[in-house]
C-alpha atoms as a PDB file:
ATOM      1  CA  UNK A   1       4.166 -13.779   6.273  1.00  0.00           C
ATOM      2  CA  UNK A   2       1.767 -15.331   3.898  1.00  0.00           C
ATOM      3  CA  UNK A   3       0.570 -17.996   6.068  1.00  0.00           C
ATOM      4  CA  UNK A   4       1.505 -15.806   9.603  1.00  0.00           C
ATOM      5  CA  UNK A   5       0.069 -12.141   9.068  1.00  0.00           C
ATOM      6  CA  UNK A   6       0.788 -11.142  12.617  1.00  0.00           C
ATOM      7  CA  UNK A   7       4.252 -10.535  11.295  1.00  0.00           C
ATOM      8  CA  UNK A   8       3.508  -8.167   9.254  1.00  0.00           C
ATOM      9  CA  UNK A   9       1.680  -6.442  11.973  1.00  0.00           C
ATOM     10  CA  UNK A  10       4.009  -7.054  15.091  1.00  0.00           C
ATOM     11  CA  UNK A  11       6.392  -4.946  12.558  1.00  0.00           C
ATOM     12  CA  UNK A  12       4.205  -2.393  11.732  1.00  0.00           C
ATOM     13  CA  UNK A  13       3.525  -1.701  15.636  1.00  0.00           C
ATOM     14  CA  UNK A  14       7.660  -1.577  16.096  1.00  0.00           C
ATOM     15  CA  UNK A  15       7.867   0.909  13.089  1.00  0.00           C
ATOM     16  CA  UNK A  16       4.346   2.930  14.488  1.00  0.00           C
ATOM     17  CA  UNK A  17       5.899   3.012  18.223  1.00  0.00           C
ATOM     18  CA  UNK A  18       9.419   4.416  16.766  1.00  0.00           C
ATOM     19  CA  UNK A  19       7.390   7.402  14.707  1.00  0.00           C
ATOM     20  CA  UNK A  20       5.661   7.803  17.984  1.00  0.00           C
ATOM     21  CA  UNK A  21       8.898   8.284  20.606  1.00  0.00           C
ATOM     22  CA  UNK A  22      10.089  11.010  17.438  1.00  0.00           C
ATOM     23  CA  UNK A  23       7.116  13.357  18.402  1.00  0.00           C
ATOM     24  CA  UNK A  24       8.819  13.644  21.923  1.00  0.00           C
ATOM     25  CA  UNK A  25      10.991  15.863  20.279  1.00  0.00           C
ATOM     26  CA  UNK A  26       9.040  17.325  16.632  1.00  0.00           C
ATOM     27  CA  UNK A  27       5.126  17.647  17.703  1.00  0.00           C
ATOM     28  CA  UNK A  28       2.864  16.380  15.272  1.00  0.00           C
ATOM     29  CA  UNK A  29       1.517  19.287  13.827  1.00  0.00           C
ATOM     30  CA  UNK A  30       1.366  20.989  10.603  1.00  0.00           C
ATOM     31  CA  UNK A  31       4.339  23.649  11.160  1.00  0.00           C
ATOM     32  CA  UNK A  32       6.675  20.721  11.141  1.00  0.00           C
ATOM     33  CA  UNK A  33       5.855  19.001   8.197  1.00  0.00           C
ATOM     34  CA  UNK A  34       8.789  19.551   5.941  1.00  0.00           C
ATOM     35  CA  UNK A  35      11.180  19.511   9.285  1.00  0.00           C
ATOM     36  CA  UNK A  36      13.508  16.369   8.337  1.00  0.00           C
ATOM     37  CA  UNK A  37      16.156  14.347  10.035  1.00  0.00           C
ATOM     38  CA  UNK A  38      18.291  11.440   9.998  1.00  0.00           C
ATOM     39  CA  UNK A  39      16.126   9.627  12.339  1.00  0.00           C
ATOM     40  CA  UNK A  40      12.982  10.531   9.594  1.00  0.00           C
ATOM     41  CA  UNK A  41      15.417   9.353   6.851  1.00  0.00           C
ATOM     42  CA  UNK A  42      16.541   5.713   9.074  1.00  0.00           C
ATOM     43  CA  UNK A  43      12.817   5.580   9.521  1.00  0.00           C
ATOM     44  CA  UNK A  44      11.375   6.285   6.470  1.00  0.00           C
ATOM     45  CA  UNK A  45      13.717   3.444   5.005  1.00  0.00           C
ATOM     46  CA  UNK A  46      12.729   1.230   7.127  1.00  0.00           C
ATOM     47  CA  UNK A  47       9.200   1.758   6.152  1.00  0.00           C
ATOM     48  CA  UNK A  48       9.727   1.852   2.743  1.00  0.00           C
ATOM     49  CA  UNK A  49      11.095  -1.575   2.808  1.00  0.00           C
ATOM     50  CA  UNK A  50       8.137  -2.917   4.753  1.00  0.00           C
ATOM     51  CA  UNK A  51       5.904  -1.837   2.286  1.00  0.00           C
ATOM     52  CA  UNK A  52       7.960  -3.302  -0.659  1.00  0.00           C
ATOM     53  CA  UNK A  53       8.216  -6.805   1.206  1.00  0.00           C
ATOM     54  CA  UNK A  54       4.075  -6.500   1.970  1.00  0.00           C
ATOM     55  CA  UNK A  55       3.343  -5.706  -1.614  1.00  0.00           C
ATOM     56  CA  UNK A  56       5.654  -9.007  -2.925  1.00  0.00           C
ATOM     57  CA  UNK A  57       4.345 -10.690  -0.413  1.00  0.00           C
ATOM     58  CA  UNK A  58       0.667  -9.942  -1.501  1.00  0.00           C
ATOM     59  CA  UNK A  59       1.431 -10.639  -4.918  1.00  0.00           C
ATOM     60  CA  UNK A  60       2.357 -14.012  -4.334  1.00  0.00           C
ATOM     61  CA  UNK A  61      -1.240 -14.583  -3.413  1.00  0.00           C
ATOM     62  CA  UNK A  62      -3.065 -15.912  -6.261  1.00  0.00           C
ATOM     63  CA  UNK A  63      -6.672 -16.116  -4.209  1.00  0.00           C
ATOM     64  CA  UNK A  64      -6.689 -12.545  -5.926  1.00  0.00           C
ATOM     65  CA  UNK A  65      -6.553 -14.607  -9.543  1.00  0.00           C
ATOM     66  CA  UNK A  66     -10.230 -15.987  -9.234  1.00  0.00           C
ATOM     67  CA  UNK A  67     -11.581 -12.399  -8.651  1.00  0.00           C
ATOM     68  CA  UNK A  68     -10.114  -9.742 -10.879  1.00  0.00           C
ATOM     69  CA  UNK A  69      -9.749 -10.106 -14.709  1.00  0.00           C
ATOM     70  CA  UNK A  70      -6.476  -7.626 -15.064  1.00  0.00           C
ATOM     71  CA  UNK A  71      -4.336 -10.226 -12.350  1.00  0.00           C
ATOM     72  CA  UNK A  72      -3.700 -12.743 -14.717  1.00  0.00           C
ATOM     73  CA  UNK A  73      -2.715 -10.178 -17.752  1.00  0.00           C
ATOM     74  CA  UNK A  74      -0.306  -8.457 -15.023  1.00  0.00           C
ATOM     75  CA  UNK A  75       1.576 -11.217 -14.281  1.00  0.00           C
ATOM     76  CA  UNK A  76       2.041 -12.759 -17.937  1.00  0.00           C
ATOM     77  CA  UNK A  77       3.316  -9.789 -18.742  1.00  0.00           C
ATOM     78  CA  UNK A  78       7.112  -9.153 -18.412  1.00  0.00           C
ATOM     79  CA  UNK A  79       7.202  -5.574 -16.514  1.00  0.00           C
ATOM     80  CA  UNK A  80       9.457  -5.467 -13.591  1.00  0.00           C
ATOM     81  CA  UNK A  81       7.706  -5.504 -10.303  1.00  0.00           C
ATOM     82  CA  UNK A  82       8.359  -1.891  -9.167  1.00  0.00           C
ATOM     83  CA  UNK A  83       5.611   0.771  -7.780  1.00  0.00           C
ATOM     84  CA  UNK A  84       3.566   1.206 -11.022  1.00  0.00           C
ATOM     85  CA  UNK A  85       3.086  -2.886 -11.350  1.00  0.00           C
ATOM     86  CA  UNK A  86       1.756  -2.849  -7.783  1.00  0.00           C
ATOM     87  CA  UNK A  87      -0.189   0.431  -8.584  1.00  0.00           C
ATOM     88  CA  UNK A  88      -2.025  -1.402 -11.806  1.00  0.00           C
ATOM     89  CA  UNK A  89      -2.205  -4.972  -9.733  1.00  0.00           C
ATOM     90  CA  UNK A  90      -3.594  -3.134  -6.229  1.00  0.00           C
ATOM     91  CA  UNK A  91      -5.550   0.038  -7.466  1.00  0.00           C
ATOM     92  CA  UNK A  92      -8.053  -2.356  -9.230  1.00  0.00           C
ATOM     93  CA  UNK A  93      -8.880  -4.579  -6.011  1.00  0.00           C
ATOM     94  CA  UNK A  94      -8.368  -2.288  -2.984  1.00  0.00           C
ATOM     95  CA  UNK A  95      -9.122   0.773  -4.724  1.00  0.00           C
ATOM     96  CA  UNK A  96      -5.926   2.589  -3.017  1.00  0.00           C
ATOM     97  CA  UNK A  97      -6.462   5.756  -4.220  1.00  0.00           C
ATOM     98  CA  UNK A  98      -9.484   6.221  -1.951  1.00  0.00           C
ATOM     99  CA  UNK A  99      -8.872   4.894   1.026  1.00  0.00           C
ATOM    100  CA  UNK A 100      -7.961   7.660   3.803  1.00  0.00           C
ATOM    101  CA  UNK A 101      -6.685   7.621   7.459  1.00  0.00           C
ATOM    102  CA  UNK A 102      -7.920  10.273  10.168  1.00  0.00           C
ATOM    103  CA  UNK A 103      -4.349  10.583  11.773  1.00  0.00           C
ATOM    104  CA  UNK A 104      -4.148  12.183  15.781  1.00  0.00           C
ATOM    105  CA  UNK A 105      -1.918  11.373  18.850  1.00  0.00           C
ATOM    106  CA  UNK A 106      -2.470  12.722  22.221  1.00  0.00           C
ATOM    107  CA  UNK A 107      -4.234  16.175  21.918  1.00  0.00           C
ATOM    108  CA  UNK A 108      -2.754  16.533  18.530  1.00  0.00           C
ATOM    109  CA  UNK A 109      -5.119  16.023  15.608  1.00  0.00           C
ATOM    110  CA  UNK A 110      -3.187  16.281  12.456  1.00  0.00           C
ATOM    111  CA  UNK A 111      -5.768  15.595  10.269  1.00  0.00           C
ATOM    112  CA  UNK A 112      -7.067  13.086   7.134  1.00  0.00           C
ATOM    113  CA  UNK A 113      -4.190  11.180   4.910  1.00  0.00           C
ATOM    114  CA  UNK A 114      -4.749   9.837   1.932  1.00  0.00           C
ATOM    115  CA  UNK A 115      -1.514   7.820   1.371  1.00  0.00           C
ATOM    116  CA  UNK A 116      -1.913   6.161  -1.995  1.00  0.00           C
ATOM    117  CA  UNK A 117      -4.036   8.910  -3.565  1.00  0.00           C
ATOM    118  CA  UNK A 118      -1.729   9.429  -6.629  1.00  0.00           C
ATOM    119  CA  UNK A 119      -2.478   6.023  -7.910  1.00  0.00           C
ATOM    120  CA  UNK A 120      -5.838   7.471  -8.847  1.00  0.00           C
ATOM    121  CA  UNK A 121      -4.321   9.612 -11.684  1.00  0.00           C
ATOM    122  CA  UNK A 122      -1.847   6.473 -12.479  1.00  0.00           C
ATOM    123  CA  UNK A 123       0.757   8.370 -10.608  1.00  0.00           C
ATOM    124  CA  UNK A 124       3.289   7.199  -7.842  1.00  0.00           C
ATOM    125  CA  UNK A 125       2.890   8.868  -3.765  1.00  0.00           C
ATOM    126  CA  UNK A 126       5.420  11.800  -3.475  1.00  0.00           C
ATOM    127  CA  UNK A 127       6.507   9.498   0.125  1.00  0.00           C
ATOM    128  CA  UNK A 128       7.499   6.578  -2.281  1.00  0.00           C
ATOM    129  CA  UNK A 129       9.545   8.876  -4.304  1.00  0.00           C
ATOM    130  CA  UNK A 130      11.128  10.384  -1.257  1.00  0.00           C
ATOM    131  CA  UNK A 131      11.747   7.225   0.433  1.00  0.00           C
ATOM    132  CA  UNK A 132      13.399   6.049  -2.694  1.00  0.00           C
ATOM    133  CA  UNK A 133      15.630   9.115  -3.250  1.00  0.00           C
ATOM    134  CA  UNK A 134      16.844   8.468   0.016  1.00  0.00           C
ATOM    135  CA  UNK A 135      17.955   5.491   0.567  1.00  0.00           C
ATOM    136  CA  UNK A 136      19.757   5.039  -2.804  1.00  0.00           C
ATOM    137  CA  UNK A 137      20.879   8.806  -2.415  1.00  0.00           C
ATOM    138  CA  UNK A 138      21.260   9.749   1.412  1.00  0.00           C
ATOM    139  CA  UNK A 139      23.615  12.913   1.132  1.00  0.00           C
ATOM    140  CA  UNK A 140      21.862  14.273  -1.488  1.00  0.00           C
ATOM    141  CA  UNK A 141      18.488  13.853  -0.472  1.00  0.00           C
ATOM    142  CA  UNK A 142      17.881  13.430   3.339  1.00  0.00           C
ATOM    143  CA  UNK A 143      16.061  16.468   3.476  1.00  0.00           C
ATOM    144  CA  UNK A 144      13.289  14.783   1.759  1.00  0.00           C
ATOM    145  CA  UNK A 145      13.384  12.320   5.001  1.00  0.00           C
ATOM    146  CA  UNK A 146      10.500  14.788   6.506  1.00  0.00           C
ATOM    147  CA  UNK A 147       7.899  13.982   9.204  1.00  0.00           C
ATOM    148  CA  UNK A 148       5.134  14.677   6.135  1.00  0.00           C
ATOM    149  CA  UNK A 149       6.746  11.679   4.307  1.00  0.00           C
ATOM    150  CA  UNK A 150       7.509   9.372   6.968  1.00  0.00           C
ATOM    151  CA  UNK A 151       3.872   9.383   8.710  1.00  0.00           C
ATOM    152  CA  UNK A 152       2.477   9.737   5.000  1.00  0.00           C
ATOM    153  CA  UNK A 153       4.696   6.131   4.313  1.00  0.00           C
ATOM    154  CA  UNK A 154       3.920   4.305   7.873  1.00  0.00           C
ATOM    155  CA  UNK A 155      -0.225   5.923   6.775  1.00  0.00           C
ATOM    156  CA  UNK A 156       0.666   3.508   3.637  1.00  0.00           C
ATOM    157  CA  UNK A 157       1.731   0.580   5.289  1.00  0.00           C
ATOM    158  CA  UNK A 158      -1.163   1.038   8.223  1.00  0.00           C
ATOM    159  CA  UNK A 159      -3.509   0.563   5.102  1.00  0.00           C
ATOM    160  CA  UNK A 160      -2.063  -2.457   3.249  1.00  0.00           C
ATOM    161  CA  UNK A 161      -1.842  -4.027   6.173  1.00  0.00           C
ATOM    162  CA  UNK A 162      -6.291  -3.337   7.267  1.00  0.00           C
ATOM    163  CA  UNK A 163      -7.169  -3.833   3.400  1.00  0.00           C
ATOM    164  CA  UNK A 164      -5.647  -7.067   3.513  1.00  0.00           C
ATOM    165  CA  UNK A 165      -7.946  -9.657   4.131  1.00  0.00           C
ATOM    166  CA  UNK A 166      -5.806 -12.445   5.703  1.00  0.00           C
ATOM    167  CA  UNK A 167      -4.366  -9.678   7.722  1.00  0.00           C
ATOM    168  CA  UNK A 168      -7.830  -8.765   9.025  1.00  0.00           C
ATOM    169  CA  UNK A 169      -8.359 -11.671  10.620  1.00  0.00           C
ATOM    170  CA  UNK A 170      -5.835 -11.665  13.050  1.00  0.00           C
ATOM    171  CA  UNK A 171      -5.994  -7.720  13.683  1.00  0.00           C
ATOM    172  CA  UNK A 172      -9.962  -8.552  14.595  1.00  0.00           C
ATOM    173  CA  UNK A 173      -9.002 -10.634  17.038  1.00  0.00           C
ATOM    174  CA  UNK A 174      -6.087  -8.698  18.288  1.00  0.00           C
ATOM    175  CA  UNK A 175      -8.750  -5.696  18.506  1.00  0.00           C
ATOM    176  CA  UNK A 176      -7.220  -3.805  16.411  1.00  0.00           C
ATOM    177  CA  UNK A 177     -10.554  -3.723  14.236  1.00  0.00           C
ATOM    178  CA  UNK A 178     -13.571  -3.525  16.377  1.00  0.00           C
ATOM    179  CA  UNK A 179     -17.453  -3.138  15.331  1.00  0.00           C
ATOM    180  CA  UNK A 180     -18.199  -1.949  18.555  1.00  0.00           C
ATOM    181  CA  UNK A 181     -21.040  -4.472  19.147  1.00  0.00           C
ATOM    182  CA  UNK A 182     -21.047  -7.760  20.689  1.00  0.00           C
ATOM    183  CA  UNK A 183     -20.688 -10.328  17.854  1.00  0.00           C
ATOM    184  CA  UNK A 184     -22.993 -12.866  19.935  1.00  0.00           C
ATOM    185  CA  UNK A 185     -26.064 -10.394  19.326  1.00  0.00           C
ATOM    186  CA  UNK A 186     -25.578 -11.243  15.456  1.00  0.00           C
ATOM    187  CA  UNK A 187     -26.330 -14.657  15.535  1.00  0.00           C
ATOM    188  CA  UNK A 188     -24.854 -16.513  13.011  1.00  0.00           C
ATOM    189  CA  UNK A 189     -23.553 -13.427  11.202  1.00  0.00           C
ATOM    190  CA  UNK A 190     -19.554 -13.635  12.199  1.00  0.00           C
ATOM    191  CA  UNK A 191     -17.434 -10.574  11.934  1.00  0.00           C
ATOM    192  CA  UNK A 192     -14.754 -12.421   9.977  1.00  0.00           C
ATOM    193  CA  UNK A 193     -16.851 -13.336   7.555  1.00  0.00           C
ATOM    194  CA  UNK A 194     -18.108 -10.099   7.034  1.00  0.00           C
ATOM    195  CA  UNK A 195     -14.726  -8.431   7.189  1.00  0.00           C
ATOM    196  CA  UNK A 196     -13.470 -11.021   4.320  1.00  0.00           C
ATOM    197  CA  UNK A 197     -16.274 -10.496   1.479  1.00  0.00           C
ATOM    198  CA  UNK A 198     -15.259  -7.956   0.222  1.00  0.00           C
ATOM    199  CA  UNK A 199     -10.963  -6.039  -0.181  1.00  0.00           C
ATOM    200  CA  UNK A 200     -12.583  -2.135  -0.407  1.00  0.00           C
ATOM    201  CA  UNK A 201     -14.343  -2.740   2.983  1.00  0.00           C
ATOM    202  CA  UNK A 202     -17.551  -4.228   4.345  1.00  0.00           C
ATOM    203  CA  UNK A 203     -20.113  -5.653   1.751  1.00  0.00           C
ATOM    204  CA  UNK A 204     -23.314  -2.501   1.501  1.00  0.00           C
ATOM    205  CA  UNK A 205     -25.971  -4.738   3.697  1.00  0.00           C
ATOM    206  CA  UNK A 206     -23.817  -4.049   6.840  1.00  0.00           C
ATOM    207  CA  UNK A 207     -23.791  -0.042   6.108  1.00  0.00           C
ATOM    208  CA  UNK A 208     -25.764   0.735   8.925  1.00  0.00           C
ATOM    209  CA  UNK A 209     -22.423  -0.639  11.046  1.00  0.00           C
ATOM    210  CA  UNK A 210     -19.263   0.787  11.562  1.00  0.00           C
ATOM    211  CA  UNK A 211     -16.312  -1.461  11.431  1.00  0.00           C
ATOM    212  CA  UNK A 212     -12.775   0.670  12.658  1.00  0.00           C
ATOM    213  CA  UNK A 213      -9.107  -0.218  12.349  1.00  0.00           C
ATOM    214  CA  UNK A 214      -7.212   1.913  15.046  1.00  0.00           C
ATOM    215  CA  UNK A 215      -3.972   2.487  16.747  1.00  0.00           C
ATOM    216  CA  UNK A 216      -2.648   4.915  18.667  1.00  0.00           C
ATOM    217  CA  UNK A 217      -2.077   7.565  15.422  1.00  0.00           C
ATOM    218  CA  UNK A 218      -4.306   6.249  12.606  1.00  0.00           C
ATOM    219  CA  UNK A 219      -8.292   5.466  12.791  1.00  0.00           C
ATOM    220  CA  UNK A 220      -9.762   4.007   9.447  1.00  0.00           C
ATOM    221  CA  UNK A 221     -13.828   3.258   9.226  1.00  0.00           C
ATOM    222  CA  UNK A 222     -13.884   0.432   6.599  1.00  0.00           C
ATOM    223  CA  UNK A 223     -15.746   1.865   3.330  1.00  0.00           C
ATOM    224  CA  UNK A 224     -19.119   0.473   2.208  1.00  0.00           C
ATOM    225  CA  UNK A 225     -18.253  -1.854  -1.144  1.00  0.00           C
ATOM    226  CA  UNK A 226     -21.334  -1.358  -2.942  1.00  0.00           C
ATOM    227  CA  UNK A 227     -20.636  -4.315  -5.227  1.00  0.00           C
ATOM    228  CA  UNK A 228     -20.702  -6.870  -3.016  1.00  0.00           C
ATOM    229  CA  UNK A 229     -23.424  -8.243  -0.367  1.00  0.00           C
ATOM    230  CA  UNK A 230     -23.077 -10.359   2.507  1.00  0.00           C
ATOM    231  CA  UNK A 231     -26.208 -11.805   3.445  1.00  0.00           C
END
């Protein structure tokens, strides 16, 4: 996936367009938050696992090593991979904990997610637990498989996915991020580049433009990274 991001995407769209046929039959709104299923639980695993395999994968990218002082201390160290390593590697760079996602399908606006919010208090997303209990204890703990958790999970994966630099690239030319202006008016300014300064968002000389990630259920406006400039 490293060196072909569109994977990671084309699976993303499979697990977003499965989340979407389940609203057929449990609206999105808020009275059926904590309504669960097996088909939330199959999901919710399958999501889970996506995430796991996108933060290995990201890990194995050492561009992140010339950038951040805590990457190399992370990765001398013997801890075992799990949510809190990717917490203390990811928080740092992406700044998780504040990203959000304005999340509506159809006439139905459910509202603003922050998915990896917990990792600002050096916690671990109640989704992550959920999806853990359940696929290591299904009988016991489907009915934590709820439609909260599972669009709170595929919210997660939706963000790792924009955040991701190499990823952007291909989902700005799939138009899956969009400035909505022509890139020929900017001269030699190229989106790409822009997109790729900075991993919170777009560097704080481009403020005055909004850059969007969307899909049918999530929009995200890229943040303004005050630390870094473009031009």
């Amino acid at each position: 996936m490293k060196d072909n991001p569109e994977r990671g995407w084309i699976k993303y769209e499979r697990l977003e367009n499965e989340f979407l046929n389940a609203t057929l039959y449990v609206p999105l709104v808020d009275a059926h938050k904590q309504v669960w299923s097996e088909f939330f639980g199959d999901l919710l695993n399958k999501i889970g696992n996506s995430i796991d395999s996108f933060l290995h994968m990201m890990i194995d990218d050492y561009d992140f090593d010339t950038e951040y002082q805590h990457v190399s201390t992370l990765r001398k160290s013997k801890r075992k991979r799990d949510i809190t390593y990717f917490r203390d590697f990811f928080e740092p760079i992406f700044q998780l904990s504040d990203s959000k996602v304005d999340v509506s399908y159809g006439l139905t606006e459910y509202g603003i997610i922050y998915p990896f919010k917990k990792f600002g208090n050096d916690s671990v997303p109640d989704w992550w637990n959920s999806y853990n209990h359940v696929k290591h204890q299904w009988f016991d703990c489907i009915q934590e498989a709820t439609l909260q958790h599972t669009i709170e999970a595929l919210a997660g994966l939706f963000m790792l996915n924009v955040l991701y630099k190499k990823s952007r690239k291909y989902l700005l030319r799939e138009n899956v991020i969009f400035c909505g202006y022509d890139e020929k008016d900017f001269g030699k300014y190229r989106f790409e580049d822009i997109l790729t300064t900075s991993d919170v968002g777009i560097p704080k000389d481009w403020s005055n433009f909004d850059f969007t990630a969307e899909t049918p259920l999530f929009t995200h406006v890229f943040r303004i990274d005050q630390n870094k400039q473009y031009r």
